[in-house]
Protein backbone atom coordinates (compact mmCIF):
# COMPACT_ATOMS: atom_id res chain seq x y z
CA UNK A 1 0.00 0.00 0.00
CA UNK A 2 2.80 2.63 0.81
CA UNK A 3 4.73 1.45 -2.30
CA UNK A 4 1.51 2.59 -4.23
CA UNK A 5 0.45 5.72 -2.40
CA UNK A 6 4.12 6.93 -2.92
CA UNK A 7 3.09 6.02 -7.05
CA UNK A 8 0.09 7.94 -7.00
CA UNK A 9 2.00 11.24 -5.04
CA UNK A 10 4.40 10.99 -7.68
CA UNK A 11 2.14 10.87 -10.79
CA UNK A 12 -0.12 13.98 -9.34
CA UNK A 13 3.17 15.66 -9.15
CA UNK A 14 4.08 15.06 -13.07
CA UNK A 15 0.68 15.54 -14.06
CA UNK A 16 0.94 18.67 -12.11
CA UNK A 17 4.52 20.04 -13.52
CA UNK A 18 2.32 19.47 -16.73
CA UNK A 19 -0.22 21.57 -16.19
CA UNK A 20 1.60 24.37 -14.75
CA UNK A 21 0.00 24.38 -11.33
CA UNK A 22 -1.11 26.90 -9.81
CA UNK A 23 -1.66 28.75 -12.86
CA UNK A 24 -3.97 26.38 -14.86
CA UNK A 25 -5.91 26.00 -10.93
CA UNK A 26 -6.76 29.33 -11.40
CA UNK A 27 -8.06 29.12 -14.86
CA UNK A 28 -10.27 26.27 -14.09
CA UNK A 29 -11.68 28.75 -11.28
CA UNK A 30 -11.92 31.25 -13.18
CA UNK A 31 -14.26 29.24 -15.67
CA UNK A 32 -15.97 27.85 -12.69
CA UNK A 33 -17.09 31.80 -11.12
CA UNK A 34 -17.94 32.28 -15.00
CA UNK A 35 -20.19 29.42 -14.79
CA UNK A 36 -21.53 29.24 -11.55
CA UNK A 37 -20.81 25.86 -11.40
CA UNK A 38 -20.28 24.44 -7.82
CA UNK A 39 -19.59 21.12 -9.27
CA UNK A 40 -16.67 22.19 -11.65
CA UNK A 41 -15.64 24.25 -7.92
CA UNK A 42 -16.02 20.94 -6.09
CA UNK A 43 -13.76 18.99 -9.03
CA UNK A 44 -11.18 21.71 -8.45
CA UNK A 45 -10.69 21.35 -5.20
CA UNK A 46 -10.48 18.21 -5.49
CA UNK A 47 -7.41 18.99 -7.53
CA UNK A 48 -5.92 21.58 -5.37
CA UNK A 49 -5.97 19.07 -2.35
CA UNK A 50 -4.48 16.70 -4.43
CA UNK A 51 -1.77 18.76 -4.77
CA UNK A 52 -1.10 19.66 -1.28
CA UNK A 53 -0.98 16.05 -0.29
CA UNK A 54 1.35 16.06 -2.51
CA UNK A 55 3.67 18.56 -2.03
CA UNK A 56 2.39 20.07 1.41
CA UNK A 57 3.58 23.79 0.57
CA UNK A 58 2.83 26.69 2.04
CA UNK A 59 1.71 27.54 -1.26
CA UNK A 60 -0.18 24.78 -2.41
CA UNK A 61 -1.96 25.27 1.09
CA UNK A 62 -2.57 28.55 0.01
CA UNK A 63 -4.32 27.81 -3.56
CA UNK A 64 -6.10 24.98 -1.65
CA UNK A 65 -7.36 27.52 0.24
CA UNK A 66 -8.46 29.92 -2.45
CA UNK A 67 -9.90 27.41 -4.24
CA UNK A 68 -12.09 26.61 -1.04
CA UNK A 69 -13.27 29.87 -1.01
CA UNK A 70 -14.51 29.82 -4.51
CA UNK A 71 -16.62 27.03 -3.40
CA UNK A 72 -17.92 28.59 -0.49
CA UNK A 73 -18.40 31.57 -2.06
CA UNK A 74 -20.39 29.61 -4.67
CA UNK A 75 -22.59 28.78 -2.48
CA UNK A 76 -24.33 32.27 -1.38
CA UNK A 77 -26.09 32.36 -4.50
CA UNK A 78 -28.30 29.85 -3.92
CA UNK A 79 -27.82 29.33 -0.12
CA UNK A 80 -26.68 26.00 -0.65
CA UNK A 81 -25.90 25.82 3.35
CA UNK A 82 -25.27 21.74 2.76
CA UNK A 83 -22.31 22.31 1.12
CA UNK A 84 -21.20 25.11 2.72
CA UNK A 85 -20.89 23.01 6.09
CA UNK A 86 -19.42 20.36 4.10
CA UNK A 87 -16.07 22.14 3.28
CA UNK A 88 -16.46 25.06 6.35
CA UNK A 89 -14.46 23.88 8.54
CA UNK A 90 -11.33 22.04 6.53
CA UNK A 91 -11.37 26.34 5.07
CA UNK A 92 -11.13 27.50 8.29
CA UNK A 93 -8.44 25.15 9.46
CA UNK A 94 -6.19 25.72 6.65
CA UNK A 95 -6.52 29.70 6.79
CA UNK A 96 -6.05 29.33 11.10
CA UNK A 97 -2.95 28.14 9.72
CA UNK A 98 -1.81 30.34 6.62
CA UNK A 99 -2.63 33.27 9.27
CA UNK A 100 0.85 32.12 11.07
CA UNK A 101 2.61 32.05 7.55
CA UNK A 102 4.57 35.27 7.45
CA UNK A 103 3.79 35.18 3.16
CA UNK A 104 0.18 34.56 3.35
CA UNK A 105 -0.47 36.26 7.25
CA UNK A 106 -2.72 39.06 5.82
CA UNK A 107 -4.81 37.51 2.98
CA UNK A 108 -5.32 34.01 5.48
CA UNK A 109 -7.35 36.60 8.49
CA UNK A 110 -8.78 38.57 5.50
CA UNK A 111 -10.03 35.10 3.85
CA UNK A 112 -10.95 34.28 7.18
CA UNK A 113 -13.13 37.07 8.20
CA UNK A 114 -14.73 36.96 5.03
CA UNK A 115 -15.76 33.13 5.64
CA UNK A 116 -16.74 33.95 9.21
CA UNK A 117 -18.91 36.64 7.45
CA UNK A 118 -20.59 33.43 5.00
CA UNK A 119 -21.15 31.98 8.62
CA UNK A 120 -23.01 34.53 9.82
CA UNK A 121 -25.29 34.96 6.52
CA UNK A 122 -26.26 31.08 6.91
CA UNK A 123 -26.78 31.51 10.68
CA UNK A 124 -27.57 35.46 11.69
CA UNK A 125 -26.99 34.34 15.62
CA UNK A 126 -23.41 33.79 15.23
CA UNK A 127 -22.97 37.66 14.64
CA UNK A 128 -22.47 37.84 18.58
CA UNK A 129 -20.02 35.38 18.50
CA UNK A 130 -18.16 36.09 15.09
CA UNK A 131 -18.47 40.18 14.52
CA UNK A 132 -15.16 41.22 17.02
CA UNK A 133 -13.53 38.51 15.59
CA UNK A 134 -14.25 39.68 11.81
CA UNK A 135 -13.26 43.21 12.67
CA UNK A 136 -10.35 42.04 14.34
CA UNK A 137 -9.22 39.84 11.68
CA UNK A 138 -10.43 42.50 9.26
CA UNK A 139 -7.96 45.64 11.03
CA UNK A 140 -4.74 43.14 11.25
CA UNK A 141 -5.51 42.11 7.45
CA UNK A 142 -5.27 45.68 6.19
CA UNK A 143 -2.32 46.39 8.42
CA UNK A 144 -0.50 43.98 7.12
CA UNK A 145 -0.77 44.00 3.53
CA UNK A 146 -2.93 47.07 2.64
CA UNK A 147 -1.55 46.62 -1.19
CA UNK A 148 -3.19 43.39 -1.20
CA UNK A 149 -5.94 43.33 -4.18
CA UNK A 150 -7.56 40.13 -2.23
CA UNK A 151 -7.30 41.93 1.09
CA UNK A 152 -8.96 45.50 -0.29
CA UNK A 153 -11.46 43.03 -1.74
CA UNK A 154 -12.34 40.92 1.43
CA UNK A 155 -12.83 44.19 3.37
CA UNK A 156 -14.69 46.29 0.64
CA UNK A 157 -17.42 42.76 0.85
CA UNK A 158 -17.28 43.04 4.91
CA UNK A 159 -18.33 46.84 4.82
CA UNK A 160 -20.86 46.12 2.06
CA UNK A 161 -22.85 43.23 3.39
CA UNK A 162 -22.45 44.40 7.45
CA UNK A 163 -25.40 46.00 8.18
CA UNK A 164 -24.75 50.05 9.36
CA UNK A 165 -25.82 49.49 12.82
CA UNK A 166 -22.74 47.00 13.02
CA UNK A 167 -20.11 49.14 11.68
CA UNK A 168 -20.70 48.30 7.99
CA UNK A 169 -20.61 51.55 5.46
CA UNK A 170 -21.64 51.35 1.43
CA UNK A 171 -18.80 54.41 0.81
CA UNK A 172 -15.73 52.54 2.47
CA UNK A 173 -16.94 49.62 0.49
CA UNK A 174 -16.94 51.38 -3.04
CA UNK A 175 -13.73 52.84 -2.14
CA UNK A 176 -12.44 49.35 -1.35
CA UNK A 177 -13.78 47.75 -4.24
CA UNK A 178 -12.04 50.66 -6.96
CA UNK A 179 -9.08 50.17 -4.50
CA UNK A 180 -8.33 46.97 -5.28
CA UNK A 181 -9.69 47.03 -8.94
CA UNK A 182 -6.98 49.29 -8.82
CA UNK A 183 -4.10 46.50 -7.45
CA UNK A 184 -5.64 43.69 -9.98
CA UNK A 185 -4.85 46.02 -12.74
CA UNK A 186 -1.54 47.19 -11.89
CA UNK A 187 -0.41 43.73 -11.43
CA UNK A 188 -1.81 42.49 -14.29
CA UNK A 189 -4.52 39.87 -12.15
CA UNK A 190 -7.44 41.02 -14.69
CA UNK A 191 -7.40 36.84 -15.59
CA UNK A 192 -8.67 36.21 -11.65
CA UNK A 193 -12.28 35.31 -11.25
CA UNK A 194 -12.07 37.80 -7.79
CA UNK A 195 -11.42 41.38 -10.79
CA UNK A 196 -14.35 40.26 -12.25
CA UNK A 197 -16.25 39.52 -9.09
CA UNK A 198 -15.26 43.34 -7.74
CA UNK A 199 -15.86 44.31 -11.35
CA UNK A 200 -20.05 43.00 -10.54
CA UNK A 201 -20.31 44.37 -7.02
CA UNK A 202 -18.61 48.11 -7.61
CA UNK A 203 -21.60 48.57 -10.15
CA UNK A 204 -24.65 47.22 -8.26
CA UNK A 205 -23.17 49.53 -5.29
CA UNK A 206 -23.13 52.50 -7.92
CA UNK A 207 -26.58 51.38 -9.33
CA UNK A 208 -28.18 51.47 -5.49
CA UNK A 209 -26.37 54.85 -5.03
CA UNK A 210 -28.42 55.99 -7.91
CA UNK A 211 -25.01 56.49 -10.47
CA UNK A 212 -26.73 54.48 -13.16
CA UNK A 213 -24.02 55.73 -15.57
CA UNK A 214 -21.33 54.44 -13.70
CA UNK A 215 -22.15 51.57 -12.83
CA UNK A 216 -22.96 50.84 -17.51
CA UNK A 217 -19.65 51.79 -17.57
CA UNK A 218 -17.93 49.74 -14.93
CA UNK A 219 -20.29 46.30 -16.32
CA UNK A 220 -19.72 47.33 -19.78
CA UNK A 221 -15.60 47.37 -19.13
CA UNK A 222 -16.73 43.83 -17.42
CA UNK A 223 -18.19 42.53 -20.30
CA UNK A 224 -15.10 43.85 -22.94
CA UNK A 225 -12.76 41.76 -20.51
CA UNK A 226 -14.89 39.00 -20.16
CA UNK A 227 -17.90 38.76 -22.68
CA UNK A 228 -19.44 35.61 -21.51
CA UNK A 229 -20.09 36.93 -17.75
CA UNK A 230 -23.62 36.18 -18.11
CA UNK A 231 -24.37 37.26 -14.80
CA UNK A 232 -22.99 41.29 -15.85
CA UNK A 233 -24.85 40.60 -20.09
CA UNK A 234 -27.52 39.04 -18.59
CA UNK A 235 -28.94 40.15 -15.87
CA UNK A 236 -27.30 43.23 -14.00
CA UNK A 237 -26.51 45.13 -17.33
CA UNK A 238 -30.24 43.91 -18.83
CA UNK A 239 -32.10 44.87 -15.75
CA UNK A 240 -30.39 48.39 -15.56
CA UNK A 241 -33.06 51.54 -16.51
């Protein structure tokens, strides 16, 4: 059996090297947020832990991680709170643990407070027990790596979907959202399924702020990088008067 496990570790790894992991990872993710597809989500984590058992990196734990989150994330849209429990608290285990890695520190408690925040949408009670710990989380994220396009985004999401009375404010969240539209585009990220996320969001918070023409042009610059995000063609861009 150990003869044969060692095998299979060492054919994931060539197959792998082949595919230039983590950059063909991402791709698949990317086409999976395009989609909506939590089963194509589920298939690629599948992959991603793979990979880690593998070659237990900080890194791979890393895009193990992300990859989680894509699921979870997946799941909001049609509250699929099943398999959101299913893969919970593996996500929150690994990022406990990227949040001692000095590389990945600031984007782990960002991730983190951002999943605690999924928590609390499934189960509104556990905003007693989880909203010092998201602010917390949130403040050491931004202190840390305030250049961080996935950190601006986690805490432009936090401000948008906390409620006012609990600290959350629709400005800091648009400026958070163009702030780290901003860092995707300087680095050249537009290829992550997280631009085009922000991309969705920074014009339904124009649209509610009444900046109709804004938020055309920020769906429209959506659509010229990525013409098949149905979600933008479809339905926020169709629906818009």
């Amino acid at each position: 059996m150990k003869t044969n496990s060692k095998i299979f570790a060492l054919l994931i790894m060539f197959s792998l090297t082949a595919m230039r992991f983590p950059q063909d990872l991402k791709r698949l993710s990317y086409q999976a947020y395009l989609e909506q597809n939590k089963s194509s989500w589920k298939s690629n984590v599948a992959l991603a832990t793979k990979t880690y058992q593998a070659n237990p990196s900080a890194e791979n734990l890393f895009e193990l991680a992300l990859t989680e989150y894509g699921l979870l994330n997946a799941t909001m849209k049609d509250q699929d709170e099943k398999l959101f429990d299913a893969y919970y608290d593996d996500l929150e285990s690994r990022l406990e643990e990227l949040a001692k890695d000095r590389k990945y520190s600031a984007e782990a408690k960002a991730m983190l407070a951002s999943v605690y925040g999924f928590k609390i949408a499934y189960s509104p009670w556990r905003g007693m027990l989880l909203g010092g710990k998201i602010s917390d989380l949130m403040e050491e994220a931004l202190e840390g790596a305030p250049s961080s396009a996935l950190v601006q985004k986690m805490y432009a999401g936090n401000q948008y979907f906390t409620p006012e009375m609990w600290g959350g404010d629709q400005d800091k969240a648009l400026a958070a959202f163009l702030q780290s539209n901003k860092l995707f585009e300087q680095k050249q990220d537009t290829d992550n399924w997280m631009y085009l996320d922000n991309l969705a969001w920074t014009g339904i918070i124009y649209q509610e702020k009444g900046m109709k023409a804004e938020a055309r042009e920020v769906w429209e610059k959506a659509l010229e990088l990525e013409p098949n995000f149905h979600w933008v063609s479809k339905g926020l861009l169709a629906d818009l008067n």
